[in-house]
Protein backbone atom coordinates (compact mmCIF):
# COMPACT_ATOMS: atom_id res chain seq x y z
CA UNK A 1 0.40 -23.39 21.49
CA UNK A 2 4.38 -24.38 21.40
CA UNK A 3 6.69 -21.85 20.82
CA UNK A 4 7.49 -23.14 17.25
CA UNK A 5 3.90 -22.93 16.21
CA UNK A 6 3.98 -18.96 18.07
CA UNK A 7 7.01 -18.65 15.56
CA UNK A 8 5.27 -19.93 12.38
CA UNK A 9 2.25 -17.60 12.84
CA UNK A 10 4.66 -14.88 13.44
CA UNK A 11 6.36 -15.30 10.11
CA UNK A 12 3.01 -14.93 7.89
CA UNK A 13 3.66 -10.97 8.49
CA UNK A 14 4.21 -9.97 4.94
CA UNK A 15 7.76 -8.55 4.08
CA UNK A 16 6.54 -6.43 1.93
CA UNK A 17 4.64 -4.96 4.96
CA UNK A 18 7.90 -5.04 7.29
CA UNK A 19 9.75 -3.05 5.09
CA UNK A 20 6.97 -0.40 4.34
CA UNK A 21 6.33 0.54 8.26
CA UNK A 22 7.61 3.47 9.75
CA UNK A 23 10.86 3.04 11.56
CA UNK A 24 10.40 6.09 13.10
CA UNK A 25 8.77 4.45 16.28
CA UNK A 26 10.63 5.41 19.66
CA UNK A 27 13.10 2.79 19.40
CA UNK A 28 13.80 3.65 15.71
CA UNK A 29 13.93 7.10 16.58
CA UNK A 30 16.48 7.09 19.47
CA UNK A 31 19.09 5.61 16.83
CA UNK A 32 18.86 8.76 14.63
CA UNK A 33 18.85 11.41 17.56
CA UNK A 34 22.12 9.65 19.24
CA UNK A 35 24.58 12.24 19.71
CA UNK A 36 28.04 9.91 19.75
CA UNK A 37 27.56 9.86 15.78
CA UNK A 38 31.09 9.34 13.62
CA UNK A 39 30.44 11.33 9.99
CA UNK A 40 32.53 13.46 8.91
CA UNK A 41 30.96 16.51 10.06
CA UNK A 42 31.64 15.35 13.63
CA UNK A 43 34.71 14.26 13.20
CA UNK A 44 35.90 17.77 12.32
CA UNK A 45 33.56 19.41 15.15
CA UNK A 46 36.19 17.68 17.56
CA UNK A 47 39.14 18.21 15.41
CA UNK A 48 38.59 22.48 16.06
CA UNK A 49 37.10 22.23 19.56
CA UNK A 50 40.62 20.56 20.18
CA UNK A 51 42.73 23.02 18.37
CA UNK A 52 43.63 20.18 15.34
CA UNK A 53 41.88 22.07 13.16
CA UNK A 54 40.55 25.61 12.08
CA UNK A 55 37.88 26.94 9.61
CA UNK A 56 39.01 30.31 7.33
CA UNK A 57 36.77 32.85 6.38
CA UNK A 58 36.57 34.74 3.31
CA UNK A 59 34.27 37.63 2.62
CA UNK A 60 32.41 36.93 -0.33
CA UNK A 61 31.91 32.95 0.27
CA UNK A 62 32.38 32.69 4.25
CA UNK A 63 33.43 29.52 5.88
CA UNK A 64 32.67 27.29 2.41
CA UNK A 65 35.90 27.18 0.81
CA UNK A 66 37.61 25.96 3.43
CA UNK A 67 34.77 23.94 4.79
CA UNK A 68 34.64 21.68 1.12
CA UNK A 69 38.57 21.61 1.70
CA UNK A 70 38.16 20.15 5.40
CA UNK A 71 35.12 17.50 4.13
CA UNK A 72 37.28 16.42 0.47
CA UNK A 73 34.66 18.17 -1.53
CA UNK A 74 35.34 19.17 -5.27
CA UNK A 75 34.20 22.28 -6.23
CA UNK A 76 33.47 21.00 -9.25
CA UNK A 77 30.92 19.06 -7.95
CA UNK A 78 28.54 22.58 -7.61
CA UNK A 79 24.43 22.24 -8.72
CA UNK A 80 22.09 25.50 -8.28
CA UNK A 81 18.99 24.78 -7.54
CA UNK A 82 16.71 27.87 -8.09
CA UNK A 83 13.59 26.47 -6.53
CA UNK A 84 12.58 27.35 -3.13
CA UNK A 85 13.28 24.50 -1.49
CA UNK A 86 15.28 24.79 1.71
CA UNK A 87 14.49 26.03 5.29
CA UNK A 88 16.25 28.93 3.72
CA UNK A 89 14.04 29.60 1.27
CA UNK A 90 13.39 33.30 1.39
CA UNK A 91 17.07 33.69 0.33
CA UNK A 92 16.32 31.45 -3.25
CA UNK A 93 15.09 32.91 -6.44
CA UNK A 94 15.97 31.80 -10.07
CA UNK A 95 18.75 35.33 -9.70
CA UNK A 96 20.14 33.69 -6.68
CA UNK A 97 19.90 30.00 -6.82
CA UNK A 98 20.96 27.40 -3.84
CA UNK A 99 25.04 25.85 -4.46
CA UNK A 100 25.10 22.43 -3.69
CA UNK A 101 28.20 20.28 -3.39
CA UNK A 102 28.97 16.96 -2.49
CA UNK A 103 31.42 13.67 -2.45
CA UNK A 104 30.38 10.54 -1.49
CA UNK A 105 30.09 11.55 2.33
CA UNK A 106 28.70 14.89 2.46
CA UNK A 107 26.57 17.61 0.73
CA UNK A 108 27.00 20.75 1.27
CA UNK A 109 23.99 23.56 0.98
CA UNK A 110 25.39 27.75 0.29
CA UNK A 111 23.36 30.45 -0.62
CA UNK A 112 24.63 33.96 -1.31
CA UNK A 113 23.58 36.12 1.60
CA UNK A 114 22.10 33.34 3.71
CA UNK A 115 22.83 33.14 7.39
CA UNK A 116 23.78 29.63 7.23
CA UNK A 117 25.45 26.76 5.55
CA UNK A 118 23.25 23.83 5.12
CA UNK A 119 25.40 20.25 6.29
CA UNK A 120 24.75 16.63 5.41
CA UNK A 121 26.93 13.79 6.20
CA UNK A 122 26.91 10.81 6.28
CA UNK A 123 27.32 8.32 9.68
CA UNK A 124 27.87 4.75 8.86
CA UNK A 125 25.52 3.56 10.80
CA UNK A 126 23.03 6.19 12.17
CA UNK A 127 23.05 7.07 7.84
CA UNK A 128 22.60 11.33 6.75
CA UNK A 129 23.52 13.92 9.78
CA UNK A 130 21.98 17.10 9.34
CA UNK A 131 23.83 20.40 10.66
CA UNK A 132 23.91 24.03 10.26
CA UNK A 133 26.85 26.53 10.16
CA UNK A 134 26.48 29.69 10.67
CA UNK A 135 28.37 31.73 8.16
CA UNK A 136 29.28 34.91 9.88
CA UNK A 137 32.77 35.62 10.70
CA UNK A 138 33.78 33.70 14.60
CA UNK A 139 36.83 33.29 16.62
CA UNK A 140 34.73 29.73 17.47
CA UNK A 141 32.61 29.14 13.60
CA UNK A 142 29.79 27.18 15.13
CA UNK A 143 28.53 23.77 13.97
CA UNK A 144 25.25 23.50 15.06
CA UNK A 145 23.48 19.14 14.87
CA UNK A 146 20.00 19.56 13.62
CA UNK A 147 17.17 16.65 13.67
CA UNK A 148 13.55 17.94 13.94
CA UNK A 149 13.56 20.67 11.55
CA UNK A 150 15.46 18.74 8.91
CA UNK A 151 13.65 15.68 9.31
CA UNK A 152 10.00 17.38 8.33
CA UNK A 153 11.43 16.66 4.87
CA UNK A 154 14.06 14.19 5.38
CA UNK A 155 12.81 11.39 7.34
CA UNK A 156 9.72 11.09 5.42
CA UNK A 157 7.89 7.95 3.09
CA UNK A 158 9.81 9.99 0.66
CA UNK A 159 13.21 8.86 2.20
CA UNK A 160 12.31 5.25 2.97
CA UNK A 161 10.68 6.81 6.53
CA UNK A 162 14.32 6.77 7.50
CA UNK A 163 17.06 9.85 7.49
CA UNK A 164 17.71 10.22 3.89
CA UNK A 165 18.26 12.52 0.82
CA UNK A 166 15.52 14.11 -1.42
CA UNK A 167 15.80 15.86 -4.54
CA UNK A 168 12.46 16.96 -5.74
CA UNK A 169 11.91 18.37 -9.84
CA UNK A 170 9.06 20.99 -9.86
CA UNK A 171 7.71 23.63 -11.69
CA UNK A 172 8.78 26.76 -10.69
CA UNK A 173 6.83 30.28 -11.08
CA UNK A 174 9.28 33.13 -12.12
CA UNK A 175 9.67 34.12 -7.90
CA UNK A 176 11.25 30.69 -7.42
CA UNK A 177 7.95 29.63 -5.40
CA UNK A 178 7.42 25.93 -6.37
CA UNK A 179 3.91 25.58 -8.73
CA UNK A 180 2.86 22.23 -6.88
CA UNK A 181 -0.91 22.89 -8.50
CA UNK A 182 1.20 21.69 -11.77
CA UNK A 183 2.69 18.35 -10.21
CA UNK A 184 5.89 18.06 -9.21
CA UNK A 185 8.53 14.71 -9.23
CA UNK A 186 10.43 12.85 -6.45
CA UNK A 187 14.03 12.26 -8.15
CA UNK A 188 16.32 9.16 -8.31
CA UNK A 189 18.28 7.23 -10.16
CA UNK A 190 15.69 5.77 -12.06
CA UNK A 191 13.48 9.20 -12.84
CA UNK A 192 13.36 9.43 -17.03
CA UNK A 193 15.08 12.22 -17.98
CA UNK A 194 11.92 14.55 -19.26
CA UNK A 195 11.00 13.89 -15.48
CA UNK A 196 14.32 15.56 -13.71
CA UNK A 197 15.82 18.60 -13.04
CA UNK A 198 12.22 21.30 -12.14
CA UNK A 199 13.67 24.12 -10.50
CA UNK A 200 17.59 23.00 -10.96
CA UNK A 201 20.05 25.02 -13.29
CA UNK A 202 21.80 22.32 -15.96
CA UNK A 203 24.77 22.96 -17.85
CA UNK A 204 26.42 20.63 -20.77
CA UNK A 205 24.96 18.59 -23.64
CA UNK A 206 22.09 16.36 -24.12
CA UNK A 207 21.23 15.80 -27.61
CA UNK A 208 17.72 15.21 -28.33
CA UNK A 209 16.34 14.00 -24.83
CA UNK A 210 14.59 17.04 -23.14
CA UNK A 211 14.25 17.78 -19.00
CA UNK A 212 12.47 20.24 -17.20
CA UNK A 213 15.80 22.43 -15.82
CA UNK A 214 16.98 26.04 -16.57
CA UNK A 215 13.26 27.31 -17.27
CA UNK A 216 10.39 28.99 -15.08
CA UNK A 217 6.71 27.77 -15.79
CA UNK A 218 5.40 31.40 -16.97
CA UNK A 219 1.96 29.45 -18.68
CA UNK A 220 -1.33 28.86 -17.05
CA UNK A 221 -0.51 25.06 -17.27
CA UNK A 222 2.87 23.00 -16.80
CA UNK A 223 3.37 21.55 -20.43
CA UNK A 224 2.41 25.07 -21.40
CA UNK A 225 4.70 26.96 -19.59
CA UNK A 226 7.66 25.42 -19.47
CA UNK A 227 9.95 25.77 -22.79
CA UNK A 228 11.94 22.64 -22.65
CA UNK A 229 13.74 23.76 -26.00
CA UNK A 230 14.89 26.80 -24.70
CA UNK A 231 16.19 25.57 -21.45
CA UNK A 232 18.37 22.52 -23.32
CA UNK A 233 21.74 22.08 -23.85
CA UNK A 234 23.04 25.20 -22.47
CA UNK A 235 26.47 25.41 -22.04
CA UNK A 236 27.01 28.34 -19.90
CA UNK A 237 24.10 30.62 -17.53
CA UNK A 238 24.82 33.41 -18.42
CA UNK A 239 21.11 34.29 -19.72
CA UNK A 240 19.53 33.19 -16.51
CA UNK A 241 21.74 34.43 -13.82
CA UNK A 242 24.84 36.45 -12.61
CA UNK A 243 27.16 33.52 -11.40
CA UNK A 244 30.31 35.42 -10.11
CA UNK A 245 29.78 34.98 -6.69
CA UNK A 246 29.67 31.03 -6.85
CA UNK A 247 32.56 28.78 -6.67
CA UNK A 248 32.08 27.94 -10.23
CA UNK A 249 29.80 28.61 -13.62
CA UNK A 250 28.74 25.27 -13.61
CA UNK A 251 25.56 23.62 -12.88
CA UNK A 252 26.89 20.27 -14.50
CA UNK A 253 24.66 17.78 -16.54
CA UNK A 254 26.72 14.53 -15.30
CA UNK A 255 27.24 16.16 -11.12
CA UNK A 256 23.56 16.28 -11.08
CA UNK A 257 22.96 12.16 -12.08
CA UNK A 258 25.75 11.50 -10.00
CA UNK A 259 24.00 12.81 -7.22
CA UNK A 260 20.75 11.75 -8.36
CA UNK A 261 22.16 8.04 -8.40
CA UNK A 262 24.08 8.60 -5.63
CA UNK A 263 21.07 9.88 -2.81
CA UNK A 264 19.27 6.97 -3.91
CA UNK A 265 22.04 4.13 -3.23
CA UNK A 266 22.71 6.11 0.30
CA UNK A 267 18.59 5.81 1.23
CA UNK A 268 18.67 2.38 0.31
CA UNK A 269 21.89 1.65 2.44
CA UNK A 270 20.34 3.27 5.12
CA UNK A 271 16.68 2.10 5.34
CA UNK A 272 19.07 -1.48 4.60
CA UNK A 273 20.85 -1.09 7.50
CA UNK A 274 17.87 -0.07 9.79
CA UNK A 275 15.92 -3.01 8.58
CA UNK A 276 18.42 -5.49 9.47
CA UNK A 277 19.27 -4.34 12.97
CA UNK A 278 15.61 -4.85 13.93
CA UNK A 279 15.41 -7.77 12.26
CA UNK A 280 18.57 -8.98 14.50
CA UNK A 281 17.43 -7.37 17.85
CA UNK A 282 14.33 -9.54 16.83
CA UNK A 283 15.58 -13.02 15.93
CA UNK A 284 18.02 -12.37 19.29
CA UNK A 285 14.98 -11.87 21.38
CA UNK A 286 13.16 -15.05 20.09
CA UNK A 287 16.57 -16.95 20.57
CA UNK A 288 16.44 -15.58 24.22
CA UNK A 289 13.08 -17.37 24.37
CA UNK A 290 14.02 -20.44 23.20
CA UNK A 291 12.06 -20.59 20.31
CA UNK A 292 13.24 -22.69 17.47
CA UNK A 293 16.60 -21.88 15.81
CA UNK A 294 16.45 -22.84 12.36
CA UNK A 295 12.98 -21.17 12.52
CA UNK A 296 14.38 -18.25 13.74
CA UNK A 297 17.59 -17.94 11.25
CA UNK A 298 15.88 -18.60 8.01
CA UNK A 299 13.23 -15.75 8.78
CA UNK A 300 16.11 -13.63 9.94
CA UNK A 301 18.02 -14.40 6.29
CA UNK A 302 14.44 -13.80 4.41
CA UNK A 303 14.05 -10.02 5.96
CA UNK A 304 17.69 -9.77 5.77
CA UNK A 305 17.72 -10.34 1.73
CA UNK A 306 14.26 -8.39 1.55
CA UNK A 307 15.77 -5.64 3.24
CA UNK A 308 19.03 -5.51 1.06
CA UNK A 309 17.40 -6.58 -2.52
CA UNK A 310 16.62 -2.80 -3.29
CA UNK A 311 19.96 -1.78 -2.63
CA UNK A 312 21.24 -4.63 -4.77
CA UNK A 313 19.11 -3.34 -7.54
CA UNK A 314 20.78 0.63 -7.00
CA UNK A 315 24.50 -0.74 -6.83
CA UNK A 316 23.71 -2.38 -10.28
CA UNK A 317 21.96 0.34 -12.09
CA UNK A 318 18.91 -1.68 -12.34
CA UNK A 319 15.99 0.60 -13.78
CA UNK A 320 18.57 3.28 -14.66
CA UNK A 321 17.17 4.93 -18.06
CA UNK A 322 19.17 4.35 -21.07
CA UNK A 323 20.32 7.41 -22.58
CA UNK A 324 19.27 8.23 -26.18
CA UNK A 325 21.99 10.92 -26.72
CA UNK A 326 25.64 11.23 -25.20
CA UNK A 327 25.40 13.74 -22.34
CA UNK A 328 28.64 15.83 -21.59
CA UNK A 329 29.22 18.48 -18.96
CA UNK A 330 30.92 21.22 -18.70
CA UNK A 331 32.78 21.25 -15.69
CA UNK A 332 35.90 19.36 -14.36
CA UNK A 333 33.50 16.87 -12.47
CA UNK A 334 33.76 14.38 -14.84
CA UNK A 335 37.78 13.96 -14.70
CA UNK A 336 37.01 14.43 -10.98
CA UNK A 337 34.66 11.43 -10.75
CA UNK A 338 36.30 9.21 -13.32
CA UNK A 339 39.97 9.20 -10.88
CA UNK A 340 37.79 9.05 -7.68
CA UNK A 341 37.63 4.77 -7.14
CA UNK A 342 40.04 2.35 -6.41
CA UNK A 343 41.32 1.17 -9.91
CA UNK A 344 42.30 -2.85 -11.12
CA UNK A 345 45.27 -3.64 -11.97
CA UNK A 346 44.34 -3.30 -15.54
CA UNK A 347 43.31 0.31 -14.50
CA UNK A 348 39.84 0.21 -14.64
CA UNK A 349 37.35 1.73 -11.77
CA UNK A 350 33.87 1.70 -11.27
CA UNK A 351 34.13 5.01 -11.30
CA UNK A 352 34.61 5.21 -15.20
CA UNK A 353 31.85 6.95 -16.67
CA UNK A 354 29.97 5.75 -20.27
CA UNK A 355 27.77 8.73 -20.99
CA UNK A 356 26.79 7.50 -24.37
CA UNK A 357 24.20 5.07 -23.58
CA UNK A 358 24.46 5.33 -19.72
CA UNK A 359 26.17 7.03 -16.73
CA UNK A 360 28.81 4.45 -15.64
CA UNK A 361 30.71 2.12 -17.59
CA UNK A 362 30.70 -0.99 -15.33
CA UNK A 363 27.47 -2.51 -14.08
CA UNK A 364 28.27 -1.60 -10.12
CA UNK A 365 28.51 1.59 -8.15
CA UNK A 366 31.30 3.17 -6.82
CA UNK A 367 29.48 3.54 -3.62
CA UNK A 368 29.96 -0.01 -2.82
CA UNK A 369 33.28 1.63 -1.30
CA UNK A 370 31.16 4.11 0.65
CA UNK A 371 30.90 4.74 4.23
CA UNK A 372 27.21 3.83 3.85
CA UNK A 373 28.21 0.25 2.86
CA UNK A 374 30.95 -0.23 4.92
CA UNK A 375 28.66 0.54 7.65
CA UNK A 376 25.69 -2.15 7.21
CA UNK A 377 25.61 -4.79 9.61
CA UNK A 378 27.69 -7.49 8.96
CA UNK A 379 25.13 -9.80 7.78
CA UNK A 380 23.19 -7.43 5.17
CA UNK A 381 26.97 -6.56 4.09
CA UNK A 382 27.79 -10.63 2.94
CA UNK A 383 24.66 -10.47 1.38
CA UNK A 384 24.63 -7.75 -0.50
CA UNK A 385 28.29 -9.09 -1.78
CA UNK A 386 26.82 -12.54 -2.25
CA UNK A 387 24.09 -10.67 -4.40
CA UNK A 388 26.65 -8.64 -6.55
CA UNK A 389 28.71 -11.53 -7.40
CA UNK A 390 25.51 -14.13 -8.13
CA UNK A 391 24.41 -11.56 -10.65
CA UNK A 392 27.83 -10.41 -11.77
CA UNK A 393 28.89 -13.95 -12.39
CA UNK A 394 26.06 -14.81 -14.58
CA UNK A 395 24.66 -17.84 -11.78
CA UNK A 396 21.86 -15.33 -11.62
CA UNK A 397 20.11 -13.58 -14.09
CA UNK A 398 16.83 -12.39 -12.68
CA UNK A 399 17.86 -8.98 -12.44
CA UNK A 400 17.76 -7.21 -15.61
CA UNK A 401 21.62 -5.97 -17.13
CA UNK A 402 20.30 -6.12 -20.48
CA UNK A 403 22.43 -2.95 -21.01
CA UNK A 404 25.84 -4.32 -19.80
CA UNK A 405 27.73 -7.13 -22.00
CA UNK A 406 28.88 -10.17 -20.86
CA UNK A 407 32.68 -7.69 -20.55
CA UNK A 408 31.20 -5.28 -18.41
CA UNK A 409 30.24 -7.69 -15.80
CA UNK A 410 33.62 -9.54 -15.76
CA UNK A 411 35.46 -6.17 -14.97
CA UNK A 412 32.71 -5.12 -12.20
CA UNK A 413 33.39 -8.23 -11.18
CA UNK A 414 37.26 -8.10 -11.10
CA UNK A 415 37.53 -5.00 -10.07
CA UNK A 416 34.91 -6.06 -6.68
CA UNK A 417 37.32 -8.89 -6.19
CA UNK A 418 40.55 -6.69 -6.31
CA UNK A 419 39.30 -3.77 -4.61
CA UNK A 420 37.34 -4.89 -1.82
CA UNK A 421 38.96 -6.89 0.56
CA UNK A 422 35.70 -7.89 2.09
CA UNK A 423 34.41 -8.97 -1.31
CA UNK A 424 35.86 -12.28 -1.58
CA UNK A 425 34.36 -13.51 2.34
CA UNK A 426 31.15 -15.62 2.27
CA UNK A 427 31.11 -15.63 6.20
């Protein structure tokens, strides 16, 4: 058998079967458990055990204040989650929900009382870095890297089988303890509304759609015991819970699809980045065979675009629902968001926000300016631009932007080509 014909039988593995193994084999492993990771976590880690920087400590909160401050977290950004559904768990009840805040790098997990803060940020290439801080008042605060205990529930199929974010909607009995007997709902972008938000507080307006947030199941069964009526549009909490000791009131409507649309792009980036660096350390092991070279590159470009087309999909809003009522929330998130990406020179961002029909005005993420892009190989990073601009430009139209006019892709696509300087490369 000649090498090329070894190739040709190697290639009839399916894709669709390359991308659905576990990369959590040893070699897959060892990349996640490295310790010379650069998120921002670790970057400040070495910034105090230097001296260049410090984290204050205030009674009621602890080290989060100035913790969001250090990591460029808004405030604003704050969702309670009442479900107990954290390896703090015994500290959450629907009285004493879970804060959770994030930007585009980090999330950050405080609980009122808990011994810890809960850490999450993101490495460009290793993806989500889990750590714990312990919130009791130090002369040294310690920042503690965590991987196996984390990893039982984020570095599952759930996360792509690589490091990743999960947001889960359940039904929740009045103690907080999740009702799985009732069903429960893995959460991204994509999730229909009536689907989202088990176990999560929600503040702002919704019209007419209807979610599963704010409420306990009391009934014997989960349509039965949830009162969807009751728990929409809330503006305030005040009838569920005592929020004085939290940052803010808010548990806001848009934060919580930002997020929702944001752990999904992130998982994609990563399992899109993992993908591709085997498929590389692959094709350079055949080269170092000798086997045949065009061979090799075209299968390397075919796992290469299978690996990326998901995250193509995400940075598009592809199988985003449409919204049948303008949502609006009730924090400053929104104004937050909306100044938060690099603007045209007509002043437009991808960060502008639609909220009538859908979450973002222009038909692309701002994540494409994330660390999580910025870190995929070089290859799956010209493709996935290649990919954005064949569909933006119109020389593609398999994906479905049914939602976006012909004006909306024009901007996305002027605003890419002004605001990425990596954008316009086809190398």
């Amino acid at each position: 058998m000649t090498r090329k014909t070894l190739l040709a039988g190697l290639c009839l593995v399916p894709y669709a079967l390359l991308a659905a193994s576990p990369l959590q084999d040893q070699a897959g492993q060892s990349e996640f458990y490295k310790s010379d990771v650069a998120d921002p976590v670790a970057r400040l880690v070495q910034d105090m055990k230097s001296g260049k920087a410090t984290l204050d400590y205030e009674p009621k909160q602890g080290y989060l204040k100035s913790l969001l401050d250090k990591l460029g977290v808004p405030p604003s950004s704050q969702l309670l989650v009442f479900s107990k559904t954290s390896l703090q768990s015994q500290y959450i009840s629907p009285s004493n929900p879970r804060a959770v805040y994030f930007n585009a790098e980090n999330s950050i997990g405080w609980i009122p009382g808990a011994p810890y803060i809960e850490i999450m940020s993101i490495d460009p290439e290793v993806g989500p870095v889990f750590y714990i801080l312990a919130n009791q008042k130090s002369d040294r605060p310690d920042v503690q890297r965590k991987t196996d205990d984390c990893f039982q529930c984020h570095f599952t199929p759930a996360t792509g089988n690589v490091p990743g974010l999960l947001a889960r909607s359940v039904f929740v009995a009045p103690d907080g303890s999740s009702r799985l007997a009732f069903g429960s709902y893995k959460t991204t972008a994509s999730s229909p509304m009536e689907e989202r938000w088990g176990g999560w507080y929600v503040t702002g307006t919704h019209g007419s759609m209807r979610h599963m947030g704010n409420e306990v199941a009391r009934g014997s069964g989960a349509n039965d015991g949830l009162d969807r009526e009751r728990g929409a549009n809330k503006k305030d909490l005040a009838s569920y819970c005592d929020v004085k000791d939290y940052l803010t009131g808010h548990s806001d409507i848009v934060a919580l699809m930002v997020f929702e649309h944001q752990l999904t792009v992130v998982n994609l980036a990563t399992r899109a980045g993992q993908l591709t660096r085997r498929a590389l350390a692959e094709a350079k092991n055949l080269t170092d065979l000798k086997f045949d070279a065009k061979h090799i590159e075209q299968q390397l470009n075919d796992r290469v675009a299978y690996a990326c087309e998901p995250l193509v999909k995400a940075l598009l809003h592809v199988g985003e629902p449409t919204l049948t009522s303008p949502i609006a929330g009730t924090s400053q998130f929104t104004a937050h968001l909306s100044q938060s990406a690099p603007s045209d020179k007509d002043g437009r961002r991808l960060s502008d926000l639609n909220l009538k029909t859908r979450l973002f005005r222009y038909p692309c993420s701002p994540l494409v300016y994330s660390k999580s892009i910025e870190g995929l190989p070089a290859k799956a990073k010209a493709r996935v631009f290649e990919r954005l601009r064949q569909v933006l430009s119109g020389s593609d139209q398999t994906l479905d932007l049914a939602s976006f006019s012909s004006e909306d892709k024009k901007a996305a696509l002027d605003i890419l080509s002004q605001s990425v300087p990596q954008f316009g490369s086809r190398n």
